[in-house]
N, C-alpha and C. Protein backbone atom coordinates (compact mmCIF):
# COMPACT_ATOMS: atom_id res chain seq x y z
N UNK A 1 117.68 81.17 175.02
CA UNK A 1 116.64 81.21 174.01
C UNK A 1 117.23 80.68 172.70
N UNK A 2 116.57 79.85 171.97
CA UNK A 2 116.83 79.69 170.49
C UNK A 2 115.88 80.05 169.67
N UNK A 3 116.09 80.16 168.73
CA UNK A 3 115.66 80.90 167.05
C UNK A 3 114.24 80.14 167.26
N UNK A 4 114.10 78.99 167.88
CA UNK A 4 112.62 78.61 167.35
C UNK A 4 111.72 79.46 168.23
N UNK A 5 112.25 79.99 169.15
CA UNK A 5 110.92 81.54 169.69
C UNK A 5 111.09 82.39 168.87
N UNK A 6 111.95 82.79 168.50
CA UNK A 6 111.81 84.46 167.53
C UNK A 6 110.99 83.55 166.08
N UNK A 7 110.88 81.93 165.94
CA UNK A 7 110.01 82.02 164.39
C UNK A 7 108.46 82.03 165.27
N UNK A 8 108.20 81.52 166.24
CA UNK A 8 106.97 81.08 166.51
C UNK A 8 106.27 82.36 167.12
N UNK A 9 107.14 82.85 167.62
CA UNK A 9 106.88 84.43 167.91
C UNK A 9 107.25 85.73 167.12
N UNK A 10 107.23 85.65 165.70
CA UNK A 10 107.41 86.16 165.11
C UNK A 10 106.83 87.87 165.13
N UNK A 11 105.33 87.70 164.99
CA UNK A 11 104.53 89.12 165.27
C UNK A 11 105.44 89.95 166.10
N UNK A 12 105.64 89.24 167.51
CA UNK A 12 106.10 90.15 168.50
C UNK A 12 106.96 90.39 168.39
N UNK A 13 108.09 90.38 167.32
CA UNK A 13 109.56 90.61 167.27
C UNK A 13 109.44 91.78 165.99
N UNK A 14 108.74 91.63 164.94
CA UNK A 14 109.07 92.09 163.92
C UNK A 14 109.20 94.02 164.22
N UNK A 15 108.29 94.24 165.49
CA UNK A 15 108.90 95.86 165.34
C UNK A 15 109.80 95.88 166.07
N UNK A 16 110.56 94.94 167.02
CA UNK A 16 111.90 95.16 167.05
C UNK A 16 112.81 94.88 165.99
N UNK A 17 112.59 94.00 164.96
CA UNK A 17 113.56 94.06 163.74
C UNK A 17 113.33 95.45 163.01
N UNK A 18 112.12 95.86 162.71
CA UNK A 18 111.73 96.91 161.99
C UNK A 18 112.70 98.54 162.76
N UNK A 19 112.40 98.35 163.87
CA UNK A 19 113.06 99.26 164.71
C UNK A 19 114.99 99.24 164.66
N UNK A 20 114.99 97.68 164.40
CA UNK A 20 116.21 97.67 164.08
C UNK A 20 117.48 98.48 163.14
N UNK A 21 116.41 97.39 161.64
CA UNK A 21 116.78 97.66 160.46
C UNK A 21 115.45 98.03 159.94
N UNK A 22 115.13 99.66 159.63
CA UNK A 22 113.97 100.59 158.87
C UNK A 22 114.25 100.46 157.59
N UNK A 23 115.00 99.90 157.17
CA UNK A 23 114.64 99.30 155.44
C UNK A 23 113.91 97.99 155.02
N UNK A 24 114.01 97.42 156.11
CA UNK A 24 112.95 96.34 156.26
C UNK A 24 111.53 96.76 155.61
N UNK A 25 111.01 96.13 154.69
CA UNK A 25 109.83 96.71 154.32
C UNK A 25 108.62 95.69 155.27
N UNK A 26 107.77 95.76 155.47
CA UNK A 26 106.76 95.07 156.06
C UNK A 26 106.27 93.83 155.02
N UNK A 27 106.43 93.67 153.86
CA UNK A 27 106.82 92.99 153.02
C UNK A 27 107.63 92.12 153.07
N UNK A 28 108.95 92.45 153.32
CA UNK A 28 109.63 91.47 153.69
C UNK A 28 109.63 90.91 155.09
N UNK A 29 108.95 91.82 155.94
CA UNK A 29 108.93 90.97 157.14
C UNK A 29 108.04 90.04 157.36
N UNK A 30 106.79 90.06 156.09
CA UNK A 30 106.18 88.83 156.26
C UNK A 30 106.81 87.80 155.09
N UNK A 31 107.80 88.03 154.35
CA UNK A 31 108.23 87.35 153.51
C UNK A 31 109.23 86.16 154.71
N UNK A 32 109.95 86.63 155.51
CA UNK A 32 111.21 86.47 156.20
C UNK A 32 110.10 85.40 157.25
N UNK A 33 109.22 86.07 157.72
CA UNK A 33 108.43 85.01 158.77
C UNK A 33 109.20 84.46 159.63
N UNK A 34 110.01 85.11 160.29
CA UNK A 34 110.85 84.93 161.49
C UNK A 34 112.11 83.64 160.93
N UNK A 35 112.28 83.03 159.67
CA UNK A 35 113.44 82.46 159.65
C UNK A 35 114.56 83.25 159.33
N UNK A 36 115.57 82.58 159.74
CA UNK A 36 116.55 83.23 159.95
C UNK A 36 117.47 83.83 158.56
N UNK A 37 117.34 82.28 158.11
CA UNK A 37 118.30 82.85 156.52
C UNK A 37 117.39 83.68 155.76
N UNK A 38 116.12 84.01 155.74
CA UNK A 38 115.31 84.49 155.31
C UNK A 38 115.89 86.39 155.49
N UNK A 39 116.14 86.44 157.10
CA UNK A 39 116.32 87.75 157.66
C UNK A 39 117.81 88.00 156.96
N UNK A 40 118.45 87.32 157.06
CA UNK A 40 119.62 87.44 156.58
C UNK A 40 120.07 88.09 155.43
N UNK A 41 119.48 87.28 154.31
CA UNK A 41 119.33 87.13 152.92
C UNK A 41 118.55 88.83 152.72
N UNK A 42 117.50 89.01 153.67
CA UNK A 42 117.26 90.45 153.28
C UNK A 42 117.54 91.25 153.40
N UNK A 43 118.29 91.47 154.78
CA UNK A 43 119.76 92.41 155.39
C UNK A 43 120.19 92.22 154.20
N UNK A 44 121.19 91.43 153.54
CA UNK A 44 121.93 91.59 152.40
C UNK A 44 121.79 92.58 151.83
N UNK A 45 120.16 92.24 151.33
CA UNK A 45 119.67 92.90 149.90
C UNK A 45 119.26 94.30 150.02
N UNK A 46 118.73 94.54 151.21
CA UNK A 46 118.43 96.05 151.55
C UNK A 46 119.52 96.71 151.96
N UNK A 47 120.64 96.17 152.67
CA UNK A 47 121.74 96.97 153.33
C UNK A 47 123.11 96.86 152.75
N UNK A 48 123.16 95.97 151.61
CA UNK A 48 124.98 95.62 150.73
C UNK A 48 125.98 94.81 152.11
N UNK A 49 125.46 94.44 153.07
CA UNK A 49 126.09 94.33 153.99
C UNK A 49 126.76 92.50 153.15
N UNK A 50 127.81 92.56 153.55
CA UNK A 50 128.42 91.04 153.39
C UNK A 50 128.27 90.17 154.17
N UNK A 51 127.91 88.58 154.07
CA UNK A 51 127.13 88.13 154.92
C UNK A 51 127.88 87.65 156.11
N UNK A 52 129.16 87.63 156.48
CA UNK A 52 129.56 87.50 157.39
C UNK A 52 128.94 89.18 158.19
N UNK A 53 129.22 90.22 157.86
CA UNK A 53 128.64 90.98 158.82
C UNK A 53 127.17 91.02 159.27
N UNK A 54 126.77 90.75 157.90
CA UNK A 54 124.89 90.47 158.24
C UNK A 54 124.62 89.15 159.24
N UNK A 55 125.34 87.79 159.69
CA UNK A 55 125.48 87.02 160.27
C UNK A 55 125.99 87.67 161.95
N UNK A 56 126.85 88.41 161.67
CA UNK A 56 126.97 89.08 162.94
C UNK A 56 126.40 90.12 163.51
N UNK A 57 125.84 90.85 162.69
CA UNK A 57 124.56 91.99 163.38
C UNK A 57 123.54 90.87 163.44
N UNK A 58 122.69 89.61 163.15
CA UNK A 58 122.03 89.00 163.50
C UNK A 58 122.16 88.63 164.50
N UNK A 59 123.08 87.90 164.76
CA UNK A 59 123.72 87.27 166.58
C UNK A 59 123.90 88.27 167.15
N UNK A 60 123.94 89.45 166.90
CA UNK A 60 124.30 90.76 168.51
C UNK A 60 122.75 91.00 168.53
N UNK A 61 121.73 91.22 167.43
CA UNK A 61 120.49 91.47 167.78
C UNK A 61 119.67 90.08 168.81
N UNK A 62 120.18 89.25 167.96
CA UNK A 62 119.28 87.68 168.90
C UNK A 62 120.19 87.88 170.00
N UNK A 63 121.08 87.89 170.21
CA UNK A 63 121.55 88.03 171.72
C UNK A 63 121.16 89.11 172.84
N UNK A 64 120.70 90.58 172.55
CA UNK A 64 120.22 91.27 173.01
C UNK A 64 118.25 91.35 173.33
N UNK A 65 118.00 89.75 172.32
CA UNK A 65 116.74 89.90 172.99
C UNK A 65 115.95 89.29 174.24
N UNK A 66 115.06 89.71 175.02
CA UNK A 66 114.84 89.22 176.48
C UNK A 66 114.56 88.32 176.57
C-alpha cells in the first residue's frame, strides 16, 4: 500500500488515527486531509514529539494498516 490510499481514503482512516493519537482534534483531522506532512506537523504540535520520532510512529502506524 502507499500513502495515496490513506489520502483518498481518508474518512475511513481518520478513527483509526483518532484512536491512535486522541489529541487529534477532529479539526485537525480535517485540516491534515490524509496528507502526510500535514499528520506529521500535527503530531508535533499536539504531542512535543521530535520529528524524527513523529516520522517513525507514522511509518509503524502506516505499516500496521490492512
Amino acid at each position: 500500500m502507499n500513502w495515496d490510499r490513506v489520502e483518498g481514503n481518508w474518512k475511513q482512516f481518520k478513527g483509526n488515527v483518532k484512536e491512535k493519537w486522541g489529541k487529534l482534534t477532529d479539526d485537525d483531522l480535517d485540516v491534515i486531509a490524509g496528507r502526510r506532512d500535514q499528520l506529521e506537523g500535527k503530531l508535533q504540535e499536539r504531542y512535543g514529539f521530535a520529528k524524527e520520532q513523529v516520522r517513525t510512529d507514522v511509518d509503524a502506524w502506516f505499516k500496521s494498516l490492512p
